[in-house]
C-alpha atoms as a PDB file:
ATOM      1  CA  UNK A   1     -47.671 -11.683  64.148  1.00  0.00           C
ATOM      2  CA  UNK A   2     -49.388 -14.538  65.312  1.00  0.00           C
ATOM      3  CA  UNK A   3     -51.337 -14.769  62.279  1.00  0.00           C
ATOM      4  CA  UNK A   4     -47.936 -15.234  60.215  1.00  0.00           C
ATOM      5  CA  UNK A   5     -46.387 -17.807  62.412  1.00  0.00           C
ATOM      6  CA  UNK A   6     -49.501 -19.889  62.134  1.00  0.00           C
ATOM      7  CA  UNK A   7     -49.954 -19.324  58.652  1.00  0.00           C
ATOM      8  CA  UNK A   8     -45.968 -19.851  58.160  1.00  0.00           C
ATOM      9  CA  UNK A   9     -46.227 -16.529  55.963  1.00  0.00           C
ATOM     10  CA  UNK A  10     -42.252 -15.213  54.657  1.00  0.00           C
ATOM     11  CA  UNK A  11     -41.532 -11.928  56.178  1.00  0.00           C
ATOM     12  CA  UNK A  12     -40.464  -9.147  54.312  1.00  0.00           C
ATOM     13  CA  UNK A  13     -37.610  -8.283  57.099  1.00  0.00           C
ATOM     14  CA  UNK A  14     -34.254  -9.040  58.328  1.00  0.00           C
ATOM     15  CA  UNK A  15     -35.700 -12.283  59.959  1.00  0.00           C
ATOM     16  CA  UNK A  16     -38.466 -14.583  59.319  1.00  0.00           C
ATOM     17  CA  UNK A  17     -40.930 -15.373  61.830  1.00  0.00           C
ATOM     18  CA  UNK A  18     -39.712 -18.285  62.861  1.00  0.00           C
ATOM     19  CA  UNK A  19     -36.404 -17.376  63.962  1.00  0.00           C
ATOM     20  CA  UNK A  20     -37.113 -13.612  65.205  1.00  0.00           C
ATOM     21  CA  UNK A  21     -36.276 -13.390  68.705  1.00  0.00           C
ATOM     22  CA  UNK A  22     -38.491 -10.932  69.009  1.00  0.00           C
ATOM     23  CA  UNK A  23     -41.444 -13.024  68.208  1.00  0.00           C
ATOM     24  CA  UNK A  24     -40.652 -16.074  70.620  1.00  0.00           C
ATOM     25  CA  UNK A  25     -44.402 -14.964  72.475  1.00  0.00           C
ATOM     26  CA  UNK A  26     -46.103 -14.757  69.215  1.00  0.00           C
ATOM     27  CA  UNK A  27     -45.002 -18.090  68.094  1.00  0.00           C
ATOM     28  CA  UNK A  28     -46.670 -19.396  71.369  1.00  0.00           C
ATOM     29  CA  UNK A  29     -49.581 -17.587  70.143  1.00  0.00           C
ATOM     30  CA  UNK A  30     -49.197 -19.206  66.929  1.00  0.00           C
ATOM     31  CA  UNK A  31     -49.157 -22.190  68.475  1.00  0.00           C
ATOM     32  CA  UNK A  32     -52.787 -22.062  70.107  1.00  0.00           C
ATOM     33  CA  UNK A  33     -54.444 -20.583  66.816  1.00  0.00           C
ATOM     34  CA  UNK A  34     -56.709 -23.005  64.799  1.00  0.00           C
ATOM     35  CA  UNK A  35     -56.366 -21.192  61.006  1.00  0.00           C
ATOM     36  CA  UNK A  36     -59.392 -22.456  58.846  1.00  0.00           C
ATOM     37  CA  UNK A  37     -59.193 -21.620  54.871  1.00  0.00           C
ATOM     38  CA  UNK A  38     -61.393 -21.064  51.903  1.00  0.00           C
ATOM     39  CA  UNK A  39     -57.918 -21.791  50.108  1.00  0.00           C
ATOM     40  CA  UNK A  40     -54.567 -22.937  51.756  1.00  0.00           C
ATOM     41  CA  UNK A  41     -52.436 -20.449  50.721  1.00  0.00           C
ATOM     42  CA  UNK A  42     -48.515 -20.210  51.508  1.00  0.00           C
ATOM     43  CA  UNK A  43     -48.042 -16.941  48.946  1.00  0.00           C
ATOM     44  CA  UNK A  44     -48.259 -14.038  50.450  1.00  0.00           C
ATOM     45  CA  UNK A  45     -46.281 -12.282  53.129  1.00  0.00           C
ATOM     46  CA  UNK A  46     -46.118 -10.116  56.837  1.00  0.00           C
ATOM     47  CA  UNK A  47     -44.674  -6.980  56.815  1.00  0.00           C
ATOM     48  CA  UNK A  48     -44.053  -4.686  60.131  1.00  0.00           C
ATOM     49  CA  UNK A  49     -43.569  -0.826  59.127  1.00  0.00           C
ATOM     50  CA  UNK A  50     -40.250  -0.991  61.233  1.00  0.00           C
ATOM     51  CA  UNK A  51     -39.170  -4.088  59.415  1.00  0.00           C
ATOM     52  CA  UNK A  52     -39.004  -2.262  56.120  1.00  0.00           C
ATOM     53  CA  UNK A  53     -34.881  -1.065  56.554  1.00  0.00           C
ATOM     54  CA  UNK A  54     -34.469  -4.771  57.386  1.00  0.00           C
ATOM     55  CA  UNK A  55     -35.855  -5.871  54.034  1.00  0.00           C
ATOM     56  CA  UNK A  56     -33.599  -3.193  52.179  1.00  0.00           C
ATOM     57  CA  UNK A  57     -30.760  -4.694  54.117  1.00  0.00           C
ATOM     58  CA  UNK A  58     -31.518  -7.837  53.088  1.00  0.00           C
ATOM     59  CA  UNK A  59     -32.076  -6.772  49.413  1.00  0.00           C
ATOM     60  CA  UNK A  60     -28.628  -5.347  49.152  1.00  0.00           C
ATOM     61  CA  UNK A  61     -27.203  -8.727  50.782  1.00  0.00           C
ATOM     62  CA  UNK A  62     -28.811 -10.340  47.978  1.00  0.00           C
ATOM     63  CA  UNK A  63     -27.425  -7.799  45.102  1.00  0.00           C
ATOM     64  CA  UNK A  64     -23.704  -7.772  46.576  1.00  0.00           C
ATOM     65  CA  UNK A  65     -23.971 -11.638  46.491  1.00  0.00           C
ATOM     66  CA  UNK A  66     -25.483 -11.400  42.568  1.00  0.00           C
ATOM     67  CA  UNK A  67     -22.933  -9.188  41.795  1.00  0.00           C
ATOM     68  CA  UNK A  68     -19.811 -11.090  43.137  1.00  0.00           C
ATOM     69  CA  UNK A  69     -20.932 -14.431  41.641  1.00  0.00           C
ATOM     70  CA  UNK A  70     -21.288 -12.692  38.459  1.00  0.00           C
ATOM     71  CA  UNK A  71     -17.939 -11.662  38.448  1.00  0.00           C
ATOM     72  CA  UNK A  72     -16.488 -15.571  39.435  1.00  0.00           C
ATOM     73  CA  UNK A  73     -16.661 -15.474  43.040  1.00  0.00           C
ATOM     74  CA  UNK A  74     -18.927 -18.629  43.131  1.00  0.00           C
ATOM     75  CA  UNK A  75     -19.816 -20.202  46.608  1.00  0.00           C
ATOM     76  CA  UNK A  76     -17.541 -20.814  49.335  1.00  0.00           C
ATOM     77  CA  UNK A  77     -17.796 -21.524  52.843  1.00  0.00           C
ATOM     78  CA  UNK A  78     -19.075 -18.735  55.085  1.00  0.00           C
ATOM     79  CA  UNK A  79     -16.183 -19.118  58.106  1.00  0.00           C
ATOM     80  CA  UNK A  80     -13.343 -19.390  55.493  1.00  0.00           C
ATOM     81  CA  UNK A  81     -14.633 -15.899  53.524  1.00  0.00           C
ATOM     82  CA  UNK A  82     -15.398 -14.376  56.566  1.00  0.00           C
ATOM     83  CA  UNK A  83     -12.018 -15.615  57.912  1.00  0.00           C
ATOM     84  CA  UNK A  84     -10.794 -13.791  54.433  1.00  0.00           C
ATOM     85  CA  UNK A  85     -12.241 -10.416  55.391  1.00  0.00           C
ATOM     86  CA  UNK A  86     -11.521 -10.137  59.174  1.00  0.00           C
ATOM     87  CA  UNK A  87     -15.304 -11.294  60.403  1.00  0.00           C
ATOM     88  CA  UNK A  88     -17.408  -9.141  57.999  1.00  0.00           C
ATOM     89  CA  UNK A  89     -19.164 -11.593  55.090  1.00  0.00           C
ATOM     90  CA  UNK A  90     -18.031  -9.843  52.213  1.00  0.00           C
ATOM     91  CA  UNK A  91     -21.300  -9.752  50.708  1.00  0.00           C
ATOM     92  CA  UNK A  92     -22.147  -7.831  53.998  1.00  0.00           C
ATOM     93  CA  UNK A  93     -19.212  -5.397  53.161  1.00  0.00           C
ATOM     94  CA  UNK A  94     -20.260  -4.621  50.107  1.00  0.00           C
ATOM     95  CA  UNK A  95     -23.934  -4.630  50.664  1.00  0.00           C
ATOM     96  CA  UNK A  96     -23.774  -1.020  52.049  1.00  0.00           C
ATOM     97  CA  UNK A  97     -23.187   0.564  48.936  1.00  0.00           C
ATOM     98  CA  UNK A  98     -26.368  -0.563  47.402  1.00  0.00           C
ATOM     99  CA  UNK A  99     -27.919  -0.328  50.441  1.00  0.00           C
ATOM    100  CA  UNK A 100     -27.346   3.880  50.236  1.00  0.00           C
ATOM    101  CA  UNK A 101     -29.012   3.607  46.778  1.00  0.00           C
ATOM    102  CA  UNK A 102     -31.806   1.657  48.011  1.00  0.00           C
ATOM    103  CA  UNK A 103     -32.365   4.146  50.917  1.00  0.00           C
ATOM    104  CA  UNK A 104     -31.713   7.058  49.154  1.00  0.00           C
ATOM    105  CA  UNK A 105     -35.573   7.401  47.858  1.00  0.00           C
ATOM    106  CA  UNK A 106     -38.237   8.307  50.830  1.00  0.00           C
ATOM    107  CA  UNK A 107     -39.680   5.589  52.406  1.00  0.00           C
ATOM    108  CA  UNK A 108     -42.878   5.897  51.233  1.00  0.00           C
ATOM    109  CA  UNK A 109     -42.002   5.419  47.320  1.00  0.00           C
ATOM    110  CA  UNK A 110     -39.926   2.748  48.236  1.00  0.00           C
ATOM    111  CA  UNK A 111     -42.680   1.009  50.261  1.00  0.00           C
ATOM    112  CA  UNK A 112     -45.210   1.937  47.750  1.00  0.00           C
ATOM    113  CA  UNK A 113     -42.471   0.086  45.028  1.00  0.00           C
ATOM    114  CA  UNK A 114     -42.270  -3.086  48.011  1.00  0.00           C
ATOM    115  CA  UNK A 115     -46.444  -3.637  47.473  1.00  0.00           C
ATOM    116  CA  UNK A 116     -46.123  -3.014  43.424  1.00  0.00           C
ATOM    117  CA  UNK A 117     -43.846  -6.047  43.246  1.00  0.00           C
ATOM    118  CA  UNK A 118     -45.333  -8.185  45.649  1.00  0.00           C
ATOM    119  CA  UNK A 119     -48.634  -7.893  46.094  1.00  0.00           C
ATOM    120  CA  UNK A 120     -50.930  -9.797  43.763  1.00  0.00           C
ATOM    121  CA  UNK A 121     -54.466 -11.519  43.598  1.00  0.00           C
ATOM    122  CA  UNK A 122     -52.740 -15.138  45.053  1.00  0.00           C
ATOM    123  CA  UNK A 123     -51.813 -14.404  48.509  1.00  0.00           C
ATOM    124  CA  UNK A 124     -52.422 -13.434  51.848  1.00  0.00           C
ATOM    125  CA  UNK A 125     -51.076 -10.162  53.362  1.00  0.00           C
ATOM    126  CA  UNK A 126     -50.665  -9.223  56.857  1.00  0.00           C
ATOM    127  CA  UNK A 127     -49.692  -5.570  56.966  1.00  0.00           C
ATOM    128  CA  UNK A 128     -48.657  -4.047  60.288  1.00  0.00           C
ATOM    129  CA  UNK A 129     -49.086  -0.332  60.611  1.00  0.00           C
ATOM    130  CA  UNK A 130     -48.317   0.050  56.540  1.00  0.00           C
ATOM    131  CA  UNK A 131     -49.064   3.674  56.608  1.00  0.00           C
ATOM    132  CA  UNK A 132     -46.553   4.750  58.535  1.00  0.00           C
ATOM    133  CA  UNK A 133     -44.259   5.923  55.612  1.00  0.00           C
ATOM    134  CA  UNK A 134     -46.978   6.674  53.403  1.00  0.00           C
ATOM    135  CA  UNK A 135     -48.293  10.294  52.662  1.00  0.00           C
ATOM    136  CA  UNK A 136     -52.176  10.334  52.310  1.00  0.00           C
ATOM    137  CA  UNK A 137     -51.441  10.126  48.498  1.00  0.00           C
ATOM    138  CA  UNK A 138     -49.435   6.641  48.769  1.00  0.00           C
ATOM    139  CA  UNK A 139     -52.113   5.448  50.863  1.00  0.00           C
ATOM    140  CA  UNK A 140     -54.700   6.020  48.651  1.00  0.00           C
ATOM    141  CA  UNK A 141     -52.310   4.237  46.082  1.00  0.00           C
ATOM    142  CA  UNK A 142     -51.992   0.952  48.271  1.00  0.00           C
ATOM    143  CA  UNK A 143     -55.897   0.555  48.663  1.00  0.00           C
ATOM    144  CA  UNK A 144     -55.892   0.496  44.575  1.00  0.00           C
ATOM    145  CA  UNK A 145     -53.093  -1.906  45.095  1.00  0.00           C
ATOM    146  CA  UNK A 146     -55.399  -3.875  47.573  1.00  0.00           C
ATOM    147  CA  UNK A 147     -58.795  -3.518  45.759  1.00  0.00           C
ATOM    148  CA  UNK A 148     -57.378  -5.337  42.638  1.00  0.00           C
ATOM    149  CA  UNK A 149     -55.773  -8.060  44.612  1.00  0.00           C
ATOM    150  CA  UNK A 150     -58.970  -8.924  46.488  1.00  0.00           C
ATOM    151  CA  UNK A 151     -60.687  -8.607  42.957  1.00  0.00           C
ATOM    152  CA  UNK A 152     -58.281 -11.595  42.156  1.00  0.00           C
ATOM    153  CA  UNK A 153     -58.610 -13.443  45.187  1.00  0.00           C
ATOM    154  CA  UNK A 154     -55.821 -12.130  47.741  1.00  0.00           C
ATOM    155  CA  UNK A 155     -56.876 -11.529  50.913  1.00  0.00           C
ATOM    156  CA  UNK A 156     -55.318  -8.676  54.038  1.00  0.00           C
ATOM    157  CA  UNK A 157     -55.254  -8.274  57.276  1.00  0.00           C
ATOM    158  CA  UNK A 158     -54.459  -5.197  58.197  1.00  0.00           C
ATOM    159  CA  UNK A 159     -53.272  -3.658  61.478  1.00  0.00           C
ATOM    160  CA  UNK A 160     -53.664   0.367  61.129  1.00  0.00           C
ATOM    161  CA  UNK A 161     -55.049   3.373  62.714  1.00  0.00           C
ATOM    162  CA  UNK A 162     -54.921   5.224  59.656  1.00  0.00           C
ATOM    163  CA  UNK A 163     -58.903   6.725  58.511  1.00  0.00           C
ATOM    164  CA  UNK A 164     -57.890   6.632  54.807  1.00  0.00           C
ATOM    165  CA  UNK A 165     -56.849   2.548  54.746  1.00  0.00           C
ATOM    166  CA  UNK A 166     -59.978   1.604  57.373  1.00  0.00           C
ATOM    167  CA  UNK A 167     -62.310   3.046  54.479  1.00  0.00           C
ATOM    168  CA  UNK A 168     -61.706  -0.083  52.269  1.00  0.00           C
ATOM    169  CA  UNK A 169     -64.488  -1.142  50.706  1.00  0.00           C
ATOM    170  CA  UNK A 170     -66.326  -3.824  52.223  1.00  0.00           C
ATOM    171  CA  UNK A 171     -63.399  -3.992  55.350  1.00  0.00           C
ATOM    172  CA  UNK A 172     -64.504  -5.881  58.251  1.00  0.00           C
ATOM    173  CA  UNK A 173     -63.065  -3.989  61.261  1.00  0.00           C
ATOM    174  CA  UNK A 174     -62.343  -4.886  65.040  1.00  0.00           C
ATOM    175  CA  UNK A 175     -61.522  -2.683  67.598  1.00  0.00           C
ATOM    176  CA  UNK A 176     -59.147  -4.423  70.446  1.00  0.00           C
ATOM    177  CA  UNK A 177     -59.498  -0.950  72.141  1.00  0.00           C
ATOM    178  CA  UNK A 178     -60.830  -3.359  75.204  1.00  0.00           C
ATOM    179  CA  UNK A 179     -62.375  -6.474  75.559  1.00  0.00           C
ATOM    180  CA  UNK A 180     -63.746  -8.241  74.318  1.00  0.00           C
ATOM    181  CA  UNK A 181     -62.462  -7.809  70.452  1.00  0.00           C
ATOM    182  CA  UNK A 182     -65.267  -6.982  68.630  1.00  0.00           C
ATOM    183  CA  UNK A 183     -66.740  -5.473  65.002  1.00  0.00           C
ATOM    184  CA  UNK A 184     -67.318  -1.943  64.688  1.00  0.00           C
ATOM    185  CA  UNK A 185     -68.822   0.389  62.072  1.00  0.00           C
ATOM    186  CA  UNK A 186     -66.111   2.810  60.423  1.00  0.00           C
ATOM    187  CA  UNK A 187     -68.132   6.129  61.241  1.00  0.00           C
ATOM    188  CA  UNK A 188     -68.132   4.735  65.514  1.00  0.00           C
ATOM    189  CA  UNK A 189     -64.267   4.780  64.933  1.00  0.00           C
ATOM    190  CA  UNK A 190     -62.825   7.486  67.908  1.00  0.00           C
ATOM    191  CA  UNK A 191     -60.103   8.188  65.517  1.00  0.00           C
ATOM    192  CA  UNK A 192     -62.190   8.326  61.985  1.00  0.00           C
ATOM    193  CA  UNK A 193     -64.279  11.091  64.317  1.00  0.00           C
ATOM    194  CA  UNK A 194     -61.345  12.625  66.114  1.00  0.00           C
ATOM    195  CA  UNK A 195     -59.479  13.480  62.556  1.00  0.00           C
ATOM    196  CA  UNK A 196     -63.115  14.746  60.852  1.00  0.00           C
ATOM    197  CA  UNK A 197     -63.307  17.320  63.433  1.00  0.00           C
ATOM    198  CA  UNK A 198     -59.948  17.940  63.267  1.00  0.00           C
ATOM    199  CA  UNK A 199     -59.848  18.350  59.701  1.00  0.00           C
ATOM    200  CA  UNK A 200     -63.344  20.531  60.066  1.00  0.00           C
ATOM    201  CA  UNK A 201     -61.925  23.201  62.973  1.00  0.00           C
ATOM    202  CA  UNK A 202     -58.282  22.421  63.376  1.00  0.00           C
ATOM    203  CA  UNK A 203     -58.083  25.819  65.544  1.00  0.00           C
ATOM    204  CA  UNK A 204     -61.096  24.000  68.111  1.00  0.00           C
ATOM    205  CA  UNK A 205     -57.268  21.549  68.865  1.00  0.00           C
ATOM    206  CA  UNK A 206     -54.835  23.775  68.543  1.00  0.00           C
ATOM    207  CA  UNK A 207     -55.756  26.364  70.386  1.00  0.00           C
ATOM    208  CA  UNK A 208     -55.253  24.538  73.609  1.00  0.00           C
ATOM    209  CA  UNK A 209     -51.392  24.550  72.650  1.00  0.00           C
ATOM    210  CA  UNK A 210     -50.631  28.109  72.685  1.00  0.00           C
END
């Protein structure tokens, strides 16, 4: 997050970074970071997994709007269309039936579509927790995704816990487990070995459950 305010990345949410009052300590952050580049780069974009039904929402904002231009309902002042429809933005109104069709696939192809659009070799991509609607299928699908833009030139920075997306090729990797931060080998990860074993003797687990 601080990463994005520094870099003054777009984020694919509801609000951008500079405005998110959620993100008024990460902006200080921002403020104290010293960003050196190979390449200044503006393209790109910061994505939190819970941000995701924020960027549908704004999506079908952006359709409704389309749509009612299309149709001769130009510009017009905000307050006096608002005024118009008793305090609800029409294109807000009418967002929500597009937003049912944008929701209506599972999260994970619609994610999955978000990267396939987006993502190229040009940018920079700060990706918080991406896995989190993504089967181990779609995951293996967005480190394709990510291998071809770093082919090109993109670059990531990736927040995860996930085993599958920490096996990049060639990933650099830093625990924050404590301090200080430092670089760790995938195969020292506690939760690449904690899922192996899992996967190897998932009774060894469960069987303190019953």
């Amino acid at each position: 997050e601080g990463i994005a305010a520094a870099a003054e990345l777009p984020t694919l949410g509801s609000a951008e970074v500079a405005y998110d009052p959620s993100l008024g300590a990460q902006r200080a952050l921002a403020s104290s970071l010293r960003l050196s580049w190979r390449k200044r780069t503006r393209y790109g974009f910061y994505l939190r997994a819970e941000d995701f039904f924020g960027y549908l929402k704004r999506m079908a904002r952006d359709e409704a709007r389309m749509v009612r231009e299309r149709r001769g309902g130009g510009p017009r002042p905000q307050s006096e269309m608002e005024q118009e429809w008793g305090g609800v933005h029409p294109d807000e109104a009418a967002s929500v039936e597009y937003l049912t069709a944008y929701d209506a696939r599972s999260h994970g192809e619609s994610f999955l579509d978000l990267f396939n659009r987006r993502i190229d070799g040009t940018g920079l991509y700060l990706l918080d927790e991406p896995e989190a609607p993504l089967s181990p299928q779609r995951q293996l699908a967005l480190l394709a995704l990510m291998s071809d833009a770093v082919a090109e030139g993109g670059q990531f920075v990736v927040a995860t816990h996930s085993p599958i997306l920490l096996a990049f090729p060639g990933a650099r990797i830093y625990s924050f487990d404590e301090a200080p931060v430092r670089e760790v080998a995938y195969d020292d990860l506690e939760h690449v070995a904690i899922t192996r074993d899992f996967l190897r003797d998932p009774d060894r687990y469960l069987r303190h459950l019953r």
